[in-house]
C-alpha atoms as a PDB file:
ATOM      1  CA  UNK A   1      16.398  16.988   4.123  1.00  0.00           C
ATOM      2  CA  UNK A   2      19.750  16.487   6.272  1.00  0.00           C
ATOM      3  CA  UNK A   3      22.484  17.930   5.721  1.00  0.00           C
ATOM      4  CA  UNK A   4      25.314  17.932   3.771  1.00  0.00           C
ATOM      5  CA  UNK A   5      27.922  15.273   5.616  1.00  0.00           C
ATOM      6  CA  UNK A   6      31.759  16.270   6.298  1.00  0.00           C
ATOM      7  CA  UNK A   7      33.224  13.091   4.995  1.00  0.00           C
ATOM      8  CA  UNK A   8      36.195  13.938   7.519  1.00  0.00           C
ATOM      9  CA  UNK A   9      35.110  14.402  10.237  1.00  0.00           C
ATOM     10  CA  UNK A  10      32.724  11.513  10.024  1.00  0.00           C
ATOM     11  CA  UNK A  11      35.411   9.356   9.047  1.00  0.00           C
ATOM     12  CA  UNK A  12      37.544  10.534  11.776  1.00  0.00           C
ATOM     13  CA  UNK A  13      34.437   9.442  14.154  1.00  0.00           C
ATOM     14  CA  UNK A  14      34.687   5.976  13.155  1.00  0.00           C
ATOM     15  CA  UNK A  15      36.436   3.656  16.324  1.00  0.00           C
ATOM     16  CA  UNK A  16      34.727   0.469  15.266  1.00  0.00           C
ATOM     17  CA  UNK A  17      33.106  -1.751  12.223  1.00  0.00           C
ATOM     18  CA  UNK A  18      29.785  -0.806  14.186  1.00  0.00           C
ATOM     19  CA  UNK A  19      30.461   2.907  13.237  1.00  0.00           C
ATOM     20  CA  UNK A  20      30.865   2.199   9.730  1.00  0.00           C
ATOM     21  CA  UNK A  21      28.421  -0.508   9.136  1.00  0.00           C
ATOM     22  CA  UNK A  22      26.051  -0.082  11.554  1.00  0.00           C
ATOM     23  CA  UNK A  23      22.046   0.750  11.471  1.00  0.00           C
ATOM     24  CA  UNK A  24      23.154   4.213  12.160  1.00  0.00           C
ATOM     25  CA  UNK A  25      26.723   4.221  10.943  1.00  0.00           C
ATOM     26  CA  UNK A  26      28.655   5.843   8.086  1.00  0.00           C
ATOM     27  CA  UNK A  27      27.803   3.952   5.087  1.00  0.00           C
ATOM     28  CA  UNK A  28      24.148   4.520   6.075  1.00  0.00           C
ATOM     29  CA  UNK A  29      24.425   8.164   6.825  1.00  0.00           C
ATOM     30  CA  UNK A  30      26.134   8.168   3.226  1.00  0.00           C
ATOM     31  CA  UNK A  31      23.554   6.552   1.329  1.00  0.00           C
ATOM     32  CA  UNK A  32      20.788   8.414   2.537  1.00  0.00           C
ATOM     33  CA  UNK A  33      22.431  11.960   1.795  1.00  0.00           C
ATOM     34  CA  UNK A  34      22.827  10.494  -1.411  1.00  0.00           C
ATOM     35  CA  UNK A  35      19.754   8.819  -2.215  1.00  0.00           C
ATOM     36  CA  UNK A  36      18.098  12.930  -0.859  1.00  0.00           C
ATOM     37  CA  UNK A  37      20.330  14.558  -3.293  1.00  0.00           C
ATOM     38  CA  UNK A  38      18.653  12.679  -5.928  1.00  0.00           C
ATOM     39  CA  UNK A  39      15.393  13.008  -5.149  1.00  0.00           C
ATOM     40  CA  UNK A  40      16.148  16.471  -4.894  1.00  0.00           C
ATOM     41  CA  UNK A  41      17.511  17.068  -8.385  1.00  0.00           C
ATOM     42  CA  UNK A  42      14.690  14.724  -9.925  1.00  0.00           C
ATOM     43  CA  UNK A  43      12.242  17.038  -8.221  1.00  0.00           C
ATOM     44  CA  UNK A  44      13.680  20.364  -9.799  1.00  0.00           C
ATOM     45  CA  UNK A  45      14.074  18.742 -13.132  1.00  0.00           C
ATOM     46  CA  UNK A  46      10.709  18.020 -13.320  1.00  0.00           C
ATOM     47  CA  UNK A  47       9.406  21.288 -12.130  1.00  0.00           C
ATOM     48  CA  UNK A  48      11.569  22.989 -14.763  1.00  0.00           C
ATOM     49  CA  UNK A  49      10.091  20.575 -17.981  1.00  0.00           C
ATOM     50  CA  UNK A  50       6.766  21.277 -16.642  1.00  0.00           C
ATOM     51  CA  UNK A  51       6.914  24.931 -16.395  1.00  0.00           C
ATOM     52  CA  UNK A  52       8.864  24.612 -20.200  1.00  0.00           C
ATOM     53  CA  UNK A  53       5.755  22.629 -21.382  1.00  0.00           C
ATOM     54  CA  UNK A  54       3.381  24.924 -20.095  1.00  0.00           C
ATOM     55  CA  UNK A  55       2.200  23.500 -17.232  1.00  0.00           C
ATOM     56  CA  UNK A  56       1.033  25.400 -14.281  1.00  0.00           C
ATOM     57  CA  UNK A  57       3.039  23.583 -11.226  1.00  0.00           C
ATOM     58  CA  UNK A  58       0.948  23.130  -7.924  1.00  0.00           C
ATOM     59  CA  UNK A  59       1.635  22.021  -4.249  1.00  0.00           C
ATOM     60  CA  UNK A  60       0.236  18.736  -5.810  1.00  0.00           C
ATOM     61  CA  UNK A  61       2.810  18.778  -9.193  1.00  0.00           C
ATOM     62  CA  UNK A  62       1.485  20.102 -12.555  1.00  0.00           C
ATOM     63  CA  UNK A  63      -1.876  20.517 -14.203  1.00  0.00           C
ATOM     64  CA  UNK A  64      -1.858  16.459 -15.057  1.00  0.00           C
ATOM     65  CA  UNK A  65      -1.157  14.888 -11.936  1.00  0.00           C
ATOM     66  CA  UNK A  66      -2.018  11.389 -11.188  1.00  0.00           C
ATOM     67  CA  UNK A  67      -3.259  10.697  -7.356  1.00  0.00           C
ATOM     68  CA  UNK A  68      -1.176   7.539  -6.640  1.00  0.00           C
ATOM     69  CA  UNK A  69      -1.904   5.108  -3.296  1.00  0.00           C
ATOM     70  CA  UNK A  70       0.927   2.822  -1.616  1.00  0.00           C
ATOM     71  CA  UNK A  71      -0.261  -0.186   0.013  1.00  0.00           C
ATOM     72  CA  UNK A  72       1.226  -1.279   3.090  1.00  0.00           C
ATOM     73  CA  UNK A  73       1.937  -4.692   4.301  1.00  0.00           C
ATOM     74  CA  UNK A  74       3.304  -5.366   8.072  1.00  0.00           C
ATOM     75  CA  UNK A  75       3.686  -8.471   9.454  1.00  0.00           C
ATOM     76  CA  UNK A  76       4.541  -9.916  12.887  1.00  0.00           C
ATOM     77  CA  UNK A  77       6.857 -12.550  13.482  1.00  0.00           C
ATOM     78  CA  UNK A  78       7.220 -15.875  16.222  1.00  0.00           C
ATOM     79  CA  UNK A  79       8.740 -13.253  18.553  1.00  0.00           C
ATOM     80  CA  UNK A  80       6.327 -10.627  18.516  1.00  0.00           C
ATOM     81  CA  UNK A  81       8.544  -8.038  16.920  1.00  0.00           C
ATOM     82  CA  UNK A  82       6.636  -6.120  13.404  1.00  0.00           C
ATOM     83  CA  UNK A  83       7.845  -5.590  10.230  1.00  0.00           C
ATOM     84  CA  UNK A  84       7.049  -3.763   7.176  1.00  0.00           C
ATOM     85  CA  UNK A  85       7.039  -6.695   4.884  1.00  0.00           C
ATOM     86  CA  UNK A  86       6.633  -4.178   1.339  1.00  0.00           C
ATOM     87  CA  UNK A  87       5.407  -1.200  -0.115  1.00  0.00           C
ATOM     88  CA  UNK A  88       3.325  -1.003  -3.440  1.00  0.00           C
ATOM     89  CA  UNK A  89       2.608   2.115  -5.200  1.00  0.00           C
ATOM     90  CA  UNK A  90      -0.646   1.811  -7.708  1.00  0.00           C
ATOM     91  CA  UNK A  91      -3.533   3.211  -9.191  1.00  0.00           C
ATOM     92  CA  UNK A  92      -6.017   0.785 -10.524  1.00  0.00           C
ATOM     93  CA  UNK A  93      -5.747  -2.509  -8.168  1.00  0.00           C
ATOM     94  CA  UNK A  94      -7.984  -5.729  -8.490  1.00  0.00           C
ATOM     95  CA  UNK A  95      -7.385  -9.604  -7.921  1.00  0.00           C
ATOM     96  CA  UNK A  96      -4.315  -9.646 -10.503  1.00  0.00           C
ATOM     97  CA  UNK A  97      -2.514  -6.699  -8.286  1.00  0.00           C
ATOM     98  CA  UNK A  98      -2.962  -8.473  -5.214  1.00  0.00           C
ATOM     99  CA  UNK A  99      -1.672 -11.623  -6.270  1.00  0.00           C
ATOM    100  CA  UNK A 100       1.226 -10.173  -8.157  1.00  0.00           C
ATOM    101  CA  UNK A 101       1.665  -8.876  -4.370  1.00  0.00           C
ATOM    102  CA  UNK A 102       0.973 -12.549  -2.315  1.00  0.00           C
ATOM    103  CA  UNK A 103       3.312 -13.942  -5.029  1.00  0.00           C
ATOM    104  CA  UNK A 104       6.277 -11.285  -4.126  1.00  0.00           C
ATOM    105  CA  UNK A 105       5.535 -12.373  -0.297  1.00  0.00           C
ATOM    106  CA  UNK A 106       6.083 -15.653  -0.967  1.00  0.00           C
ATOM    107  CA  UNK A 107       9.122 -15.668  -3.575  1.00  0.00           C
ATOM    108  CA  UNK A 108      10.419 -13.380  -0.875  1.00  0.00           C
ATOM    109  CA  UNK A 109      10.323 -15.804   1.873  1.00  0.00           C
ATOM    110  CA  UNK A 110       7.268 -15.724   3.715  1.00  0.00           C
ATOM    111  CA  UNK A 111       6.281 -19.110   3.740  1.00  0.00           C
ATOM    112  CA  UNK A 112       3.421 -18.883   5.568  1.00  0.00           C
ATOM    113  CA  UNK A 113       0.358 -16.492   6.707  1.00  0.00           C
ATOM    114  CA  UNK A 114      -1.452 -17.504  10.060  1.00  0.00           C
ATOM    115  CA  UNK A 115      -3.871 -14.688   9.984  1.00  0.00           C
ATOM    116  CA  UNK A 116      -4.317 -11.620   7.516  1.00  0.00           C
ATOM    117  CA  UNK A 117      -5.893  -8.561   8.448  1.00  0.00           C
ATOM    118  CA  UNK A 118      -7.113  -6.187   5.575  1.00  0.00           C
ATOM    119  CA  UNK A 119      -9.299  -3.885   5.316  1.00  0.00           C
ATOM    120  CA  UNK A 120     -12.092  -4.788   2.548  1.00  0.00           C
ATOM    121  CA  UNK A 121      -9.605  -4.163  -0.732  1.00  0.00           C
ATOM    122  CA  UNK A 122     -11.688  -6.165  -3.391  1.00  0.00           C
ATOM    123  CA  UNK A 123     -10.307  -9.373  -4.761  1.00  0.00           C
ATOM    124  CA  UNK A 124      -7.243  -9.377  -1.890  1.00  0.00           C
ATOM    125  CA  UNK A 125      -9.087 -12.334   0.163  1.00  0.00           C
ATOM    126  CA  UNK A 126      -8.864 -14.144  -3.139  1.00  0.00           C
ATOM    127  CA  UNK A 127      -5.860 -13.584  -3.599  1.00  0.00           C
ATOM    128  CA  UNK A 128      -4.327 -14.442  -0.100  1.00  0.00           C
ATOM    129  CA  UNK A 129      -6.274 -18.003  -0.297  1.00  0.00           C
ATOM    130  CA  UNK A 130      -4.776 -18.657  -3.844  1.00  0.00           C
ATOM    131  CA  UNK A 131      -0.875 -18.096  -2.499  1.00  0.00           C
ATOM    132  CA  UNK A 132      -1.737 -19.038   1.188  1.00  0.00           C
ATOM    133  CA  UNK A 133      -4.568 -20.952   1.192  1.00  0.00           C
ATOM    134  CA  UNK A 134      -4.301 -21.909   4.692  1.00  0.00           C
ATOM    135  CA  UNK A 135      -4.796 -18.349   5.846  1.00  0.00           C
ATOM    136  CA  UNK A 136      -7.611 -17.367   7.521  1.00  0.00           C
ATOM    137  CA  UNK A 137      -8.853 -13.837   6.482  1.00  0.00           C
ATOM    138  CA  UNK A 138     -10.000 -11.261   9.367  1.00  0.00           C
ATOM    139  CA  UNK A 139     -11.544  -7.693   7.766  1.00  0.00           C
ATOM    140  CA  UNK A 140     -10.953  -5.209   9.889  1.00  0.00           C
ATOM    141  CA  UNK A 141     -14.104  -4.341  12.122  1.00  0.00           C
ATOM    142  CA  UNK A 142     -13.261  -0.318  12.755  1.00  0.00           C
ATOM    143  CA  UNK A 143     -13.307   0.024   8.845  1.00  0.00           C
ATOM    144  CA  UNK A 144     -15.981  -2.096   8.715  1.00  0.00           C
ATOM    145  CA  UNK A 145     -18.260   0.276  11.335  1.00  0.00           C
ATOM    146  CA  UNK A 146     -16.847   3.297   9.532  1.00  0.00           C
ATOM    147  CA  UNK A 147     -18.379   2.009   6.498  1.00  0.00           C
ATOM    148  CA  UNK A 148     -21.716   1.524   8.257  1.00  0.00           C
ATOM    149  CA  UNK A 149     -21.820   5.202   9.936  1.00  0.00           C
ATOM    150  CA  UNK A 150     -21.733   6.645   6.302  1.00  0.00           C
ATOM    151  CA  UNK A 151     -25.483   5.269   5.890  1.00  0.00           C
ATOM    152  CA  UNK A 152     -27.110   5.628   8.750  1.00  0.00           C
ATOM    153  CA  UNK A 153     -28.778   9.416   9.873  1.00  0.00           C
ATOM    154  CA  UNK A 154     -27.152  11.109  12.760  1.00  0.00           C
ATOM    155  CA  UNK A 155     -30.373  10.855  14.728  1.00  0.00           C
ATOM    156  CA  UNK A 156     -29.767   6.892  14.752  1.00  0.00           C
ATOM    157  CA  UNK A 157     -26.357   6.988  14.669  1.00  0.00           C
ATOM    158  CA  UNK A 158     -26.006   6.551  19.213  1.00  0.00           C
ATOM    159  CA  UNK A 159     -28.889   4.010  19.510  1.00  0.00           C
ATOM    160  CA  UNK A 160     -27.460   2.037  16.341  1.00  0.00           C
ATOM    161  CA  UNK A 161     -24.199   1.744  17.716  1.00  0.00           C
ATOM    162  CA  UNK A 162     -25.708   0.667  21.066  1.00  0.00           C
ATOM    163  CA  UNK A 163     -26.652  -1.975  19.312  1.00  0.00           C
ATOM    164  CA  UNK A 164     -24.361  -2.375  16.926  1.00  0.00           C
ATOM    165  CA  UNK A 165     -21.827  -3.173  19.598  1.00  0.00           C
ATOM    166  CA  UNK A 166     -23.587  -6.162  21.380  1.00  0.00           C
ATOM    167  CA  UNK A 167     -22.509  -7.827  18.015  1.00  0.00           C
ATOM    168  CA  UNK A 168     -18.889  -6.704  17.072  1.00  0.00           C
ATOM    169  CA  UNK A 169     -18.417  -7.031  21.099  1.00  0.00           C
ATOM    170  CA  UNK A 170     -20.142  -9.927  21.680  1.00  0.00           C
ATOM    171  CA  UNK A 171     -18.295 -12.966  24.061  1.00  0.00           C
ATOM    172  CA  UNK A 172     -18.410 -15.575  20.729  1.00  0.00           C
ATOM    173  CA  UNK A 173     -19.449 -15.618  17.503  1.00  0.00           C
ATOM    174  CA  UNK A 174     -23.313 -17.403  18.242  1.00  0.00           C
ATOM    175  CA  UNK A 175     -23.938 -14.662  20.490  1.00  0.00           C
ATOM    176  CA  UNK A 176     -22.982 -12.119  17.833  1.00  0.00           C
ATOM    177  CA  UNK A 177     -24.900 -13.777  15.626  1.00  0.00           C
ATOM    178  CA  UNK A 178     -27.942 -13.943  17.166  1.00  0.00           C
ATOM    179  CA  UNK A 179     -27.563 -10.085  18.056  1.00  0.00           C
ATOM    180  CA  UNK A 180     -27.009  -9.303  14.666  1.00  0.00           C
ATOM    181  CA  UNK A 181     -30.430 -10.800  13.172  1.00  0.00           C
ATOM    182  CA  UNK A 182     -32.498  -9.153  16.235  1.00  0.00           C
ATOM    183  CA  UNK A 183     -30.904  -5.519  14.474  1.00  0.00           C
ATOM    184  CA  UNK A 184     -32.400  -6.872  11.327  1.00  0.00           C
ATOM    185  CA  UNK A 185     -35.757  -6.365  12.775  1.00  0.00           C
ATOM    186  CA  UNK A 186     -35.269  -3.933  14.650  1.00  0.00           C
ATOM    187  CA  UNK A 187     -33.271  -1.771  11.902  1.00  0.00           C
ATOM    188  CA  UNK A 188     -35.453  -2.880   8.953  1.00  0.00           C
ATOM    189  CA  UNK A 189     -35.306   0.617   7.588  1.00  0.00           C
ATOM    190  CA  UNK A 190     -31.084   0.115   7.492  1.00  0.00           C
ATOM    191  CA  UNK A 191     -31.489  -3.394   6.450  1.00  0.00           C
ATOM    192  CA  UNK A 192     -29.104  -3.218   3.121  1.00  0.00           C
ATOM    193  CA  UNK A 193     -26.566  -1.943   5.539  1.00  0.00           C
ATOM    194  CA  UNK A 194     -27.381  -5.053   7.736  1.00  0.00           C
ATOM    195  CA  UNK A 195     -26.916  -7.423   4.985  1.00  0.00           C
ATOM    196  CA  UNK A 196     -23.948  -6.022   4.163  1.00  0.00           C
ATOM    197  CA  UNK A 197     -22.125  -7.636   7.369  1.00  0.00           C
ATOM    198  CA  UNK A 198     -24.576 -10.442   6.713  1.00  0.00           C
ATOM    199  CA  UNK A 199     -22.313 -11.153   3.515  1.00  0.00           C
ATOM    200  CA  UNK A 200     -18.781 -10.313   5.100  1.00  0.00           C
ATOM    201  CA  UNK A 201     -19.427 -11.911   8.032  1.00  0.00           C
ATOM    202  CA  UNK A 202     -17.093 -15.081   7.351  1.00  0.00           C
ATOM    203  CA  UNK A 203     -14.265 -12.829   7.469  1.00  0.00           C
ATOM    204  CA  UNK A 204     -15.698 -10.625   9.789  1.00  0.00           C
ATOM    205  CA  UNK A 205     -15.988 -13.023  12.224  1.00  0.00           C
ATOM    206  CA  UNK A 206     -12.614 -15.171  12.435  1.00  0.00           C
ATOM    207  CA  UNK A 207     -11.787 -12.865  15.314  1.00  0.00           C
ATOM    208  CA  UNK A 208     -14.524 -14.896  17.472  1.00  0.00           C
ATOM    209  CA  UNK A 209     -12.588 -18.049  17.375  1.00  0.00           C
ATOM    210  CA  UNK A 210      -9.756 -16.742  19.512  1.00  0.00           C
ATOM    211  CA  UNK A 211      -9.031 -15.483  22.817  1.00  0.00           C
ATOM    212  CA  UNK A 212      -8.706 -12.103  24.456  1.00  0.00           C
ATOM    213  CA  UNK A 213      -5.125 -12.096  23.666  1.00  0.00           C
ATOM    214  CA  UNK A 214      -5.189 -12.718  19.521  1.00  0.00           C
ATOM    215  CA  UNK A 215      -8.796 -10.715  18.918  1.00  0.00           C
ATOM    216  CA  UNK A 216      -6.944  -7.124  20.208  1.00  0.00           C
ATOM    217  CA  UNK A 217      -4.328  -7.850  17.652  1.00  0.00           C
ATOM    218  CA  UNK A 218      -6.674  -9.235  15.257  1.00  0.00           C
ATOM    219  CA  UNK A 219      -9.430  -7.227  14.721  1.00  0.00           C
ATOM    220  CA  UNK A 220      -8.305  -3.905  13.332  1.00  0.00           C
ATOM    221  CA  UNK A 221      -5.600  -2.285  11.184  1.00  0.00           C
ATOM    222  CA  UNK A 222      -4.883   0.514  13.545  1.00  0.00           C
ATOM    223  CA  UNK A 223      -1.012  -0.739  13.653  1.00  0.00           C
ATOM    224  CA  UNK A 224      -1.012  -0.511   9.775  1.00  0.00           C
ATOM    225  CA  UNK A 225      -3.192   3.250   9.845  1.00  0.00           C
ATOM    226  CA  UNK A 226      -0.706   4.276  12.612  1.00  0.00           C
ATOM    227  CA  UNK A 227       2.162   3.322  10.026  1.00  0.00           C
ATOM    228  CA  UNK A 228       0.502   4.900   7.802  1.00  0.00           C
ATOM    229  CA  UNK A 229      -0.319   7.980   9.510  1.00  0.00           C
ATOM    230  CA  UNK A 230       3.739   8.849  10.188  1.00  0.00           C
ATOM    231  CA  UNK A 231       4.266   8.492   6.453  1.00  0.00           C
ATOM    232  CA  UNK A 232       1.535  10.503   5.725  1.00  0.00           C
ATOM    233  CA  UNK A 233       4.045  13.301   7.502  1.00  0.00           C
ATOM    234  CA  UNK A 234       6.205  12.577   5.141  1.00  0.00           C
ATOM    235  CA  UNK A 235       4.568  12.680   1.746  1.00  0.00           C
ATOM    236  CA  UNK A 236       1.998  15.378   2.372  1.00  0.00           C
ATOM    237  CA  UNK A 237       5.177  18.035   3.086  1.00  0.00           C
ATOM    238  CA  UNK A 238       6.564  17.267  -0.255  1.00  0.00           C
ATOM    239  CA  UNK A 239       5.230  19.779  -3.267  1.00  0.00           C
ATOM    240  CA  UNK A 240       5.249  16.903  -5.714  1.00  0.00           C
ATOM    241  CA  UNK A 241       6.937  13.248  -6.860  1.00  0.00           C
ATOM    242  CA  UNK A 242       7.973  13.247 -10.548  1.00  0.00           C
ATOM    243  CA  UNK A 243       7.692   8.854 -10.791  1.00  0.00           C
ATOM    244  CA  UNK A 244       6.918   6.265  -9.079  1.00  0.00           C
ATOM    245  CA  UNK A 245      10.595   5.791  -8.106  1.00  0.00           C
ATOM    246  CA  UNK A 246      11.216   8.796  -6.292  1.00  0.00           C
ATOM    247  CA  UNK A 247       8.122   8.083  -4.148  1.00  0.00           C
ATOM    248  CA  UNK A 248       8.990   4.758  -3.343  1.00  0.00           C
ATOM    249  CA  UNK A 249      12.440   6.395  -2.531  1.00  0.00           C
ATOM    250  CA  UNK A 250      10.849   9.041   0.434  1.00  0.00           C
ATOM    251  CA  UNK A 251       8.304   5.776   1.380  1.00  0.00           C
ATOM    252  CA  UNK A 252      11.851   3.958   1.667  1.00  0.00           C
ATOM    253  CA  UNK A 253      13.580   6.171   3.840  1.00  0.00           C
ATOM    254  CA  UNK A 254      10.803   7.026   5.876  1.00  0.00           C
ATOM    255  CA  UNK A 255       9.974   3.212   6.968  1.00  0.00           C
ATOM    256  CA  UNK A 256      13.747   2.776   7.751  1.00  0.00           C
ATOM    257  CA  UNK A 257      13.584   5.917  10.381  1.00  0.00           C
ATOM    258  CA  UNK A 258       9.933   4.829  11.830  1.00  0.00           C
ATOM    259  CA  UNK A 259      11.354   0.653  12.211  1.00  0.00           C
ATOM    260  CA  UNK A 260      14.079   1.825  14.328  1.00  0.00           C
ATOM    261  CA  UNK A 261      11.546   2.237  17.386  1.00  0.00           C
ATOM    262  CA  UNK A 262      10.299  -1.039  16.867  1.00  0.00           C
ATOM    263  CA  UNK A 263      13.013  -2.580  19.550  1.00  0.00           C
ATOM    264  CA  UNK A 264      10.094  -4.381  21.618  1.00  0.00           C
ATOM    265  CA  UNK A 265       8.320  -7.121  21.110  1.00  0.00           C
ATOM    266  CA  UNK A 266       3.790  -6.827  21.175  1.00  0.00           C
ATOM    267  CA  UNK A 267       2.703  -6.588  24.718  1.00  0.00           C
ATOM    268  CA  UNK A 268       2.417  -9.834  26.528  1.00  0.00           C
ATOM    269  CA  UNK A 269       4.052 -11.346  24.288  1.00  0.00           C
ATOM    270  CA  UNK A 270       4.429 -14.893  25.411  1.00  0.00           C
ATOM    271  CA  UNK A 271       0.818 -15.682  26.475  1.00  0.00           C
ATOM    272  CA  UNK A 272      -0.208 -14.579  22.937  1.00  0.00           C
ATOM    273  CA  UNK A 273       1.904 -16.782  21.321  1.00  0.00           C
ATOM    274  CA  UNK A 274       0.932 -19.440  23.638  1.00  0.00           C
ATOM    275  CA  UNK A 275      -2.308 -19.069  22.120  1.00  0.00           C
ATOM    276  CA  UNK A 276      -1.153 -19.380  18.351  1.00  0.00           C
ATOM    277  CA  UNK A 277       0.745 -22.403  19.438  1.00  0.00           C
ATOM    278  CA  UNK A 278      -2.567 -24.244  20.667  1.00  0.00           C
ATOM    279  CA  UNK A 279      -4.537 -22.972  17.777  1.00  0.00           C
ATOM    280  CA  UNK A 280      -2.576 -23.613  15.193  1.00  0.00           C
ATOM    281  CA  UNK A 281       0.138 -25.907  15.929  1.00  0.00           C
ATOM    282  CA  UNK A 282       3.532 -26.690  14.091  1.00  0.00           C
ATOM    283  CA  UNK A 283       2.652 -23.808  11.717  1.00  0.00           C
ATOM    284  CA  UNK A 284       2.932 -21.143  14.407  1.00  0.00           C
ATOM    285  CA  UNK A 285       5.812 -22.840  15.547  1.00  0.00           C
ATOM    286  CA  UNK A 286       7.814 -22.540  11.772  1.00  0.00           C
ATOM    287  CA  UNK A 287       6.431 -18.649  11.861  1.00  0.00           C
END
């Protein structure tokens, strides 16, 4: 939590509109002291009806706490730079959730999607074709051999993966394919695991039609799971949230602290988006 601010001696700091206005001027500084304080006294007031009610209170909240999950979405721009596009807190998510979300995108102002990345959430490809239904869906391959590992017995696990590999790293998608169905005989005793890329493969595979520069960026959510990972910081030192609003508050604060060191565009920037030009035209040029 910061600390209180001398309203003074800030004040008296001020030379410029920069200092008062700014990303990291007063008005800012004000607002997040305030927006603390609140969460703050929501925090104790809910600790104090629980413990009136009977509850036992836990690190976790009280003795009827509900696990919530907030879903992230991060975008990149024409210029390379990312961008945490919105944060959704739910419990219970299917195709009506994630279209309430593509819908939000949209009325928001994203106007179009060249690629999505997700990472298997049911219904969500649906729901991305229905709002943008020029997108083309990539699932993300690390979750996808995470998934895998769970069902296959340690003993197998290095000469799987071996394998495994020569399809997820293969030069294009034929190649991959072809890799893929000599596993299936090989593997026949993990062949329900097999067919499960066998039906994802569509949007497993999108990654294959681009070059070096668009698969690295393409084929995992590690930039989301980092994201994730610093809010995770965040959420897991705090003994409880009483609503929905006061954890979209600490979410809220937290993404405006980790954005600020997002001052450089992706790596290489220019030949990538060389490549989105080529592939997909006047629609990477509008993004």
């Amino acid at each position: 939590m910061s600390q209180k601010i001398d309203d003074q001696a800030e004040i008296a700091k001020c030379n410029t509109m920069e200092d008062i206005t700014g990303p990291d001027g007063l008005i800012q500084k004000v607002i997040k002291d305030a927006v603390e304080q609140i969460l703050r006294k929501e925090v104790n007031e809910y600790i104090v009806d629980a413990k009136e009610n009977g509850n036992k209170v836990t690190k976790n909240g009280s003795s009827s706490k509900t696990i919530k999950t907030a879903y992230v979405a991060l975008g990149i721009n024409g210029d390379g730079y990312k961008d945490i596009l919105g944060i959704w807190i739910g419990e219970n998510e299917g195709a009506k959730f994630w279209l309430k979300v593509c819908n939000e995108l949209k009325n928001r102002g994203v106007s179009d999607i060249l690629i999505a990345c997700v990472d298997g959430l049911k219904g969500f490809p649906d729901a991305i074709h229905t709002v943008f239904p020029e997108t083309r869906i990539q699932l993300c391959i690390i979750h996808q051999i995470r998934n895998t590992l769970k069902y296959i017995a340690y003993k197998d696990q290095k000469a799987f993966m071996r394998d495994l590999k020569r399809v997820y790293g293969a030069e294009s998608e034929e190649i991959a394919m072809r890799n893929l169905e000599g596993m299936m005989d090989t593997w026949k005793k993990y062949a329900v695991v097999l067919d499960n890329w066998l039906d994802k493969w569509e949007h497993l595979s999108t990654y294959f039609c681009y070059g070096h520069q668009i698969r690295k960026l393409i084929y995992t959510t590690n930039t989301v799971e980092g994201f994730n990972r610093q809010l995770r910081k965040v959420t897991k030192s705090k003994a409880l949230f009483p609503n929905d609003e006061a954890l979209r508050k600490t979410i809220y604060l937290s993404t405006r602290d980790i954005i600020k060191k997002w001052s450089m565009p992706y790596r290489d920037w220019d030949e990538t988006y060389g490549q989105f030009v080529i592939e997909f035209g006047d629609r990477a040029r509008i993004a």
